[in-house]
N, C-alpha and C. Protein backbone atom coordinates (compact mmCIF):
# COMPACT_ATOMS: atom_id res chain seq x y z
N UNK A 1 119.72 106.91 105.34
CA UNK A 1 118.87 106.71 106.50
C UNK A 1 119.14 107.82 107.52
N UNK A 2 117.95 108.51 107.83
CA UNK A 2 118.26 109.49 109.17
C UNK A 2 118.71 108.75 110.32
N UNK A 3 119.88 108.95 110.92
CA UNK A 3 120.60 108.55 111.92
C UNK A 3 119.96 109.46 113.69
N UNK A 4 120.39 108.82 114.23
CA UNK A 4 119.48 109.77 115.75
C UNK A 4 120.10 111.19 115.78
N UNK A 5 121.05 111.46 115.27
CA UNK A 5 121.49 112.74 115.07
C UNK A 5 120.65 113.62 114.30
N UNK A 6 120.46 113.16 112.97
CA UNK A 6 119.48 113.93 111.94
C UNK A 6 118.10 114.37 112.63
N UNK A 7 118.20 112.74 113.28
CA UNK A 7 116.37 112.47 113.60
C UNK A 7 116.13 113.97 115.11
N UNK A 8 117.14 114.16 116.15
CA UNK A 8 117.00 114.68 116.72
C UNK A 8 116.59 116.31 116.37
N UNK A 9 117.84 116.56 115.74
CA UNK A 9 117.71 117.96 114.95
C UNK A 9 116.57 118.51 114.48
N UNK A 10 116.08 117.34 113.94
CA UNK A 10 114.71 117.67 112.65
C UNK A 10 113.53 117.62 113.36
N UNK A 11 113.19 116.99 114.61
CA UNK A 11 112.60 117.58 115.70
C UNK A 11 112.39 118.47 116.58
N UNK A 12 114.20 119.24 116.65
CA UNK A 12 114.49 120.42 117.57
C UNK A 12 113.80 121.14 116.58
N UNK A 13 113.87 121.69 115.53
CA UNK A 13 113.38 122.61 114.22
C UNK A 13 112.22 122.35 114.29
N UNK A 14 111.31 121.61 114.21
CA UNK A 14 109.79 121.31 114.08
C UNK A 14 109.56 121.99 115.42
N UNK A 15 109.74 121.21 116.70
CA UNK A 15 109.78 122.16 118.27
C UNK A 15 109.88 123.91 117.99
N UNK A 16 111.04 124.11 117.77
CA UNK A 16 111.30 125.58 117.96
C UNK A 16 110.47 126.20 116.82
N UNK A 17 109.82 125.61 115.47
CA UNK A 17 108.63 126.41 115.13
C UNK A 17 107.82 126.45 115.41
N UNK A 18 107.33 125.66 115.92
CA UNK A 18 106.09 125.04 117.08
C UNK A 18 105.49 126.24 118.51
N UNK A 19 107.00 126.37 118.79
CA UNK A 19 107.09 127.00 119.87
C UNK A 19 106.45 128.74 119.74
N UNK A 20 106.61 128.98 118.04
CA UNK A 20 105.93 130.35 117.47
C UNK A 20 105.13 130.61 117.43
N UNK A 21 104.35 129.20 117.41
CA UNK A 21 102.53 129.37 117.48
C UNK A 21 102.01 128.89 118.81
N UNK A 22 102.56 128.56 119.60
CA UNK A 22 101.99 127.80 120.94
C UNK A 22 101.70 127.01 120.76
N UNK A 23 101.67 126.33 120.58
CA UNK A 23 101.52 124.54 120.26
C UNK A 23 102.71 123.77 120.62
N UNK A 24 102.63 122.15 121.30
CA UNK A 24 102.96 121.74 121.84
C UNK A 24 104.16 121.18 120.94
N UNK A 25 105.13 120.67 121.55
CA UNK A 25 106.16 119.95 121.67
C UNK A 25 105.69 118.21 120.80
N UNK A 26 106.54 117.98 119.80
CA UNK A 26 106.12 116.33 119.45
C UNK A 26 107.09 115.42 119.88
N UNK A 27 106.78 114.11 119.75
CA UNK A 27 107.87 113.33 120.10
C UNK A 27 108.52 112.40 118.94
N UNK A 28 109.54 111.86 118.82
CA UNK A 28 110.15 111.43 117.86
C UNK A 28 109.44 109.91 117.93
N UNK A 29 108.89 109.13 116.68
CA UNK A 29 108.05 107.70 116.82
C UNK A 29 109.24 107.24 116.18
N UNK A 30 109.56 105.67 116.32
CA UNK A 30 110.27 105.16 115.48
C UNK A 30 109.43 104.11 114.25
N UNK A 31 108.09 104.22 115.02
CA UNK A 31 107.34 103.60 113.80
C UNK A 31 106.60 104.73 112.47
N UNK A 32 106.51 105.60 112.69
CA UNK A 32 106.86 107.14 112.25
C UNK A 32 107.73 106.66 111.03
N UNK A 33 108.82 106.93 112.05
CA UNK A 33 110.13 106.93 110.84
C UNK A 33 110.65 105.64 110.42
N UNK A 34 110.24 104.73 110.91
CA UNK A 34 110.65 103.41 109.57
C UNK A 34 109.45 103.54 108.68
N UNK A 35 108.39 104.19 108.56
CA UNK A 35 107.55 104.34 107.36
C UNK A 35 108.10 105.28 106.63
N UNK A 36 108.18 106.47 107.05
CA UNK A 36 108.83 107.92 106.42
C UNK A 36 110.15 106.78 105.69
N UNK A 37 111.27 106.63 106.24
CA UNK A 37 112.40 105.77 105.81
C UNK A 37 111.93 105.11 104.30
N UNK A 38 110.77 103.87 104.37
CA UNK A 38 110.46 103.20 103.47
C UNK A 38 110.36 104.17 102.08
N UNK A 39 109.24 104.81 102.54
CA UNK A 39 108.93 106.06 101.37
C UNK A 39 109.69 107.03 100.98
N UNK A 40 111.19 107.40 101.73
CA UNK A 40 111.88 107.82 100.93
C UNK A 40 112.96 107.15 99.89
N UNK A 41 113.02 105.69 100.52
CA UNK A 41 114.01 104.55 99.68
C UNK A 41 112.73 104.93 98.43
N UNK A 42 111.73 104.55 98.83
CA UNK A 42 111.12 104.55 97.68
C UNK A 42 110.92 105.49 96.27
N UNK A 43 110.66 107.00 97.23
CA UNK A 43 111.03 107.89 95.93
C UNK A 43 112.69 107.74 95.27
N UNK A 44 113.49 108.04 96.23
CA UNK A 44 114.95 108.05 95.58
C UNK A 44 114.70 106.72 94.41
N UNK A 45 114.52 105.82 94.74
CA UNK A 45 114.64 104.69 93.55
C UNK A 45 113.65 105.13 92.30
N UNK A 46 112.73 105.66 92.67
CA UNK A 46 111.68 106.39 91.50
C UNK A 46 112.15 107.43 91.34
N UNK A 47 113.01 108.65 91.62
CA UNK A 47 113.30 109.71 91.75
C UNK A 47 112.10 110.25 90.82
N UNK A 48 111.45 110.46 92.21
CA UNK A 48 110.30 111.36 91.85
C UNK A 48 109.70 111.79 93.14
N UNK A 49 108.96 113.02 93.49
CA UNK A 49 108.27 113.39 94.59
C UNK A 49 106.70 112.83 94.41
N UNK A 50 106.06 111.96 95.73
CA UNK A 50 104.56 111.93 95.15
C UNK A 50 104.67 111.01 96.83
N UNK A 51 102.98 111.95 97.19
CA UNK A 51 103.01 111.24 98.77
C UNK A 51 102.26 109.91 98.51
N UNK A 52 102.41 109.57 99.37
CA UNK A 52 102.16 107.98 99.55
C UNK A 52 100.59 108.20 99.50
N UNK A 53 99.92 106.79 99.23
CA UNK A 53 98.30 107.01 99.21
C UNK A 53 98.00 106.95 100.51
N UNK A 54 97.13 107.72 100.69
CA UNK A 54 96.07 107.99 101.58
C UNK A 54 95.93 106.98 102.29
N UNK A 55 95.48 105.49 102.12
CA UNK A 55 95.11 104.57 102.67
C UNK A 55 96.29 104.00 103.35
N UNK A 56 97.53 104.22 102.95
CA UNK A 56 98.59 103.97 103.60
C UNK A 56 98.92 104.34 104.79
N UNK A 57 99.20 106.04 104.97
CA UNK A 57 99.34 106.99 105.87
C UNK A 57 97.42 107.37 106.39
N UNK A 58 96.91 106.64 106.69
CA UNK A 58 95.53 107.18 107.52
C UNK A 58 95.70 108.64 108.42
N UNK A 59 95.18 109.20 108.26
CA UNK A 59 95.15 110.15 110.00
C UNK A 59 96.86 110.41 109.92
N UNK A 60 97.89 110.24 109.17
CA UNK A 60 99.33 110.71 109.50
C UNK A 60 99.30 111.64 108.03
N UNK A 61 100.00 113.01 108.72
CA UNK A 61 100.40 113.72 107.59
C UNK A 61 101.57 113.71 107.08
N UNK A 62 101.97 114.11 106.36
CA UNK A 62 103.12 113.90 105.44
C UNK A 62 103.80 115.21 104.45
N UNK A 63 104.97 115.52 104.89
CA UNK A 63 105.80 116.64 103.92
C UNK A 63 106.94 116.01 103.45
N UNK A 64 107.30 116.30 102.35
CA UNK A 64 108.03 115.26 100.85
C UNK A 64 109.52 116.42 100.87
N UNK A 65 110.49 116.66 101.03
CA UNK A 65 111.39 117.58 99.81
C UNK A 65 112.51 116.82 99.34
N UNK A 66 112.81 117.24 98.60
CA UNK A 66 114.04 116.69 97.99
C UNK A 66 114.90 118.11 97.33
N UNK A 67 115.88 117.73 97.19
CA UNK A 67 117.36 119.01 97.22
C UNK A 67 118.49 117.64 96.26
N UNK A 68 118.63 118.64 95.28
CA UNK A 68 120.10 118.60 94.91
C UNK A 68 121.04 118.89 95.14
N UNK A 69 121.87 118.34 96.07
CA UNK A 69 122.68 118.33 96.63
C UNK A 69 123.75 117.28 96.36
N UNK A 70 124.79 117.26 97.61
CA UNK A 70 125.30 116.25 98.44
C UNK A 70 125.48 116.69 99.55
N UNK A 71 125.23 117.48 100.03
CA UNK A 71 125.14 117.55 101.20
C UNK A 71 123.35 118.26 101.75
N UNK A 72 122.99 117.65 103.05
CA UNK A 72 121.49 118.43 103.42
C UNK A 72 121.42 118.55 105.00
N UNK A 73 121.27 119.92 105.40
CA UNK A 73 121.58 119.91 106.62
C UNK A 73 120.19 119.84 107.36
N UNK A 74 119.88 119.41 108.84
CA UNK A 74 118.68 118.43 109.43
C UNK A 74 117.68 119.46 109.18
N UNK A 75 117.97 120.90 109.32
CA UNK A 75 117.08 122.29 109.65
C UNK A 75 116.38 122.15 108.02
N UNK A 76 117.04 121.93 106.77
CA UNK A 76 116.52 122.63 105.32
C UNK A 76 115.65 122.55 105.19
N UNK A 77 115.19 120.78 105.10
CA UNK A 77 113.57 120.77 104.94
C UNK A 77 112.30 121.66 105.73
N UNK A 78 112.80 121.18 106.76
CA UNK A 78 111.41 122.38 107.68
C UNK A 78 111.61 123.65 107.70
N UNK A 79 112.91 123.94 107.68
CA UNK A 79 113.00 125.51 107.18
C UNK A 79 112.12 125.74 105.82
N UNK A 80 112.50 125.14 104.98
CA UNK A 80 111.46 125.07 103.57
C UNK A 80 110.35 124.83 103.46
N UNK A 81 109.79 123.86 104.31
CA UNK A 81 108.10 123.77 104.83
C UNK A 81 107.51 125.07 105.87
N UNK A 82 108.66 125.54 106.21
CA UNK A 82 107.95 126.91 107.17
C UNK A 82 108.11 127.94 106.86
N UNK A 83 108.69 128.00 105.29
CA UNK A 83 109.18 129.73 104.77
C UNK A 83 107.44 129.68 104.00
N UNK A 84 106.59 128.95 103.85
CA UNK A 84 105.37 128.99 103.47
C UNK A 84 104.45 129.86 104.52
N UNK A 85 104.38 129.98 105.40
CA UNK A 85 104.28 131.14 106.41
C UNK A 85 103.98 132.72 105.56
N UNK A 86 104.64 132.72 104.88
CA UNK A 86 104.84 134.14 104.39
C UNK A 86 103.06 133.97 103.39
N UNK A 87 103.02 133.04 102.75
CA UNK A 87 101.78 132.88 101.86
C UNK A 87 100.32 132.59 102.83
N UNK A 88 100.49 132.13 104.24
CA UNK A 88 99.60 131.94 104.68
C UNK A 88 98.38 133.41 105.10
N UNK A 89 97.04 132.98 105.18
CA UNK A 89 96.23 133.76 104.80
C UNK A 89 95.76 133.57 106.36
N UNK A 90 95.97 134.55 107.17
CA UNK A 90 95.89 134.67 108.90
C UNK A 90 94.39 135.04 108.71
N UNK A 91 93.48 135.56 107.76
CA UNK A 91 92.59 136.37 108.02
C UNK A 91 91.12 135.07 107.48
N UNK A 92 91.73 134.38 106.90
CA UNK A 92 91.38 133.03 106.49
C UNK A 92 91.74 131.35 106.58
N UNK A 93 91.87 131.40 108.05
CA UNK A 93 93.14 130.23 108.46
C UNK A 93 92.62 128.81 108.03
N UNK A 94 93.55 128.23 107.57
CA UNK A 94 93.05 127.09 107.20
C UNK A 94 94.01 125.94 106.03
N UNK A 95 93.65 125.62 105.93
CA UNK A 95 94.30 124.55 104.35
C UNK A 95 94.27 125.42 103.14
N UNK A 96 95.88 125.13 102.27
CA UNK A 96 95.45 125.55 101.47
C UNK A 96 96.62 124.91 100.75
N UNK A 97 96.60 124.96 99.45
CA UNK A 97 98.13 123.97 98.29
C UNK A 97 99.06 124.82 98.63
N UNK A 98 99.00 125.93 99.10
CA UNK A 98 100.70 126.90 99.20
C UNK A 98 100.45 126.65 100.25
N UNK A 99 100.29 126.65 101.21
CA UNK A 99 100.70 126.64 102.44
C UNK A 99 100.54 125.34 103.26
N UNK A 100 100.27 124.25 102.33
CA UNK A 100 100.07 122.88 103.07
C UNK A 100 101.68 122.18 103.78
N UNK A 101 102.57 122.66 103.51
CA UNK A 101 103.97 122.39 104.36
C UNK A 101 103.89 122.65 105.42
N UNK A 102 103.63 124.56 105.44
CA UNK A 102 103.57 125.37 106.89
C UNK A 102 102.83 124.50 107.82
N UNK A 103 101.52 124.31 107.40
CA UNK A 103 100.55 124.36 108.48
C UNK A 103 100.93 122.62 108.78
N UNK A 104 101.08 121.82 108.33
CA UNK A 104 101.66 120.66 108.74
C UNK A 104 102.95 120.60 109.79
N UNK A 105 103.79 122.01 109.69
CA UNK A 105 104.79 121.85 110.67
C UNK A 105 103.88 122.04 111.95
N UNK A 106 103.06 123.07 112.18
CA UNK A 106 102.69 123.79 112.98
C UNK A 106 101.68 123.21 113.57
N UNK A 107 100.71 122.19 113.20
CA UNK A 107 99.51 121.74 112.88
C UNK A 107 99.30 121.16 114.84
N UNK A 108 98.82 121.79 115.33
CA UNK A 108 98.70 121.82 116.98
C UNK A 108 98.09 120.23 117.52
N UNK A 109 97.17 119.62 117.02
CA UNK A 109 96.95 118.25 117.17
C UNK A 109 98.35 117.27 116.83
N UNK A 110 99.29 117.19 116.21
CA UNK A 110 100.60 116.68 115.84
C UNK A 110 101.12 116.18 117.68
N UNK A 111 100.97 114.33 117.64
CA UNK A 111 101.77 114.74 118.63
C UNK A 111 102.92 113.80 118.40
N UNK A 112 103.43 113.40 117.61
CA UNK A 112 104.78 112.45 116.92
C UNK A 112 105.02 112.29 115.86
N UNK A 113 106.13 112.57 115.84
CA UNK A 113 107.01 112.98 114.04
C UNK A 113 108.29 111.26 114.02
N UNK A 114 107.92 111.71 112.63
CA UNK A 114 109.20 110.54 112.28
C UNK A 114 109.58 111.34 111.01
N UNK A 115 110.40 110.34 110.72
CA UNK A 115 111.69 111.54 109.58
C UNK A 115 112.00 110.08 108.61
N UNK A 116 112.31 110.28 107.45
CA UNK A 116 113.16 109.67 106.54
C UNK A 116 113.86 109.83 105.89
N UNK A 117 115.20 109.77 105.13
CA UNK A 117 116.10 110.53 104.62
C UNK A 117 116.89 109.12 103.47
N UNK A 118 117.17 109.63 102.18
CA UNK A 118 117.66 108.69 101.37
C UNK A 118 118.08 109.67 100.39
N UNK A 119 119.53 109.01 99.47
CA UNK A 119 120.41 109.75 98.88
C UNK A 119 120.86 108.95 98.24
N UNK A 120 121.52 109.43 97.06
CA UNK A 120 122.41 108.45 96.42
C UNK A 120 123.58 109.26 95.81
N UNK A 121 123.71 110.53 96.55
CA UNK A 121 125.09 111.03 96.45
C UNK A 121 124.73 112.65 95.60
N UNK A 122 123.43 112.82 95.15
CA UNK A 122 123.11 113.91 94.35
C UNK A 122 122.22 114.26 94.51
N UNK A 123 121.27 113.61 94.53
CA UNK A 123 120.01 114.07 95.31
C UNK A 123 119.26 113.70 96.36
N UNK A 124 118.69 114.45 97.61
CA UNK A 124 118.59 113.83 98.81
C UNK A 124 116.82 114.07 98.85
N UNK A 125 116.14 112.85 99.41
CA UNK A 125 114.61 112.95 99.89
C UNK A 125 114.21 113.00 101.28
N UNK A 126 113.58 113.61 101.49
CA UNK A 126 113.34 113.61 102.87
C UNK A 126 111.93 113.56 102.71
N UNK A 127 111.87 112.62 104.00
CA UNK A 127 110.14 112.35 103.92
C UNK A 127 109.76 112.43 105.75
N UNK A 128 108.96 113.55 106.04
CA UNK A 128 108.46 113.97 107.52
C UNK A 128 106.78 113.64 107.83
């Protein structure tokens, strides 16, 4: 479970990429993140990546990673959703399957994030 420590961090990182494109500041939901939470108990027990349906998450977007690890520090994931940046097409802005992480960090209408985090000692999910 992301603890207010994790949860803070993983907001400062979303903020300070945020801050690259001008776009605003989000706030941490806790109803956010007891959904994110649910859906990552849920993959770890499926160990498998796959976003939740559509009808679930309405109007909320959603970025998935998971790392083999035991250890995952709060920055990895969105660092890893924002090294997609490099693939984005500035001259054609918009949606696209490589770059659907990036533009979800960045995504200027965003105005509250929640986080989920589940492990079982080897591999960690994070669900934003």
């Amino acid at each position: 479970m992301a603890d207010a420590s994790f949860q803070q961090e993983f907001l400062e990182t979303h903020d300070a990429y945020r801050l690259k494109h001008n776009v605003p500041k989000m706030t941490l939901s806790s109803e956010l993140s007891a959904s994110a939470q649910k859906w990552a108990d849920h993959l770890l027990a499926i160990d498998d990546l796959e976003h939740n349906k559509p009808e679930d998450i309405e109007n909320i977007g959603e970025n998935l990673y998971m790392e083999s690890s035991e250890t995952l520090t709060e920055k990895e994931a969105v660092d890893s959703w924002y090294s997609e940046i490099k693939d984005y097409n500035w001259s054609s802005p918009g949606f696209s399957s490589e770059t659907g992480h990036f533009t979800q960090v960045v995504w200027k209408d965003s105005k509250e994030l929640g986080v989920g985090i589940a492990t079982d000692g080897h591999k960690v999910y994070v669900v934003g």
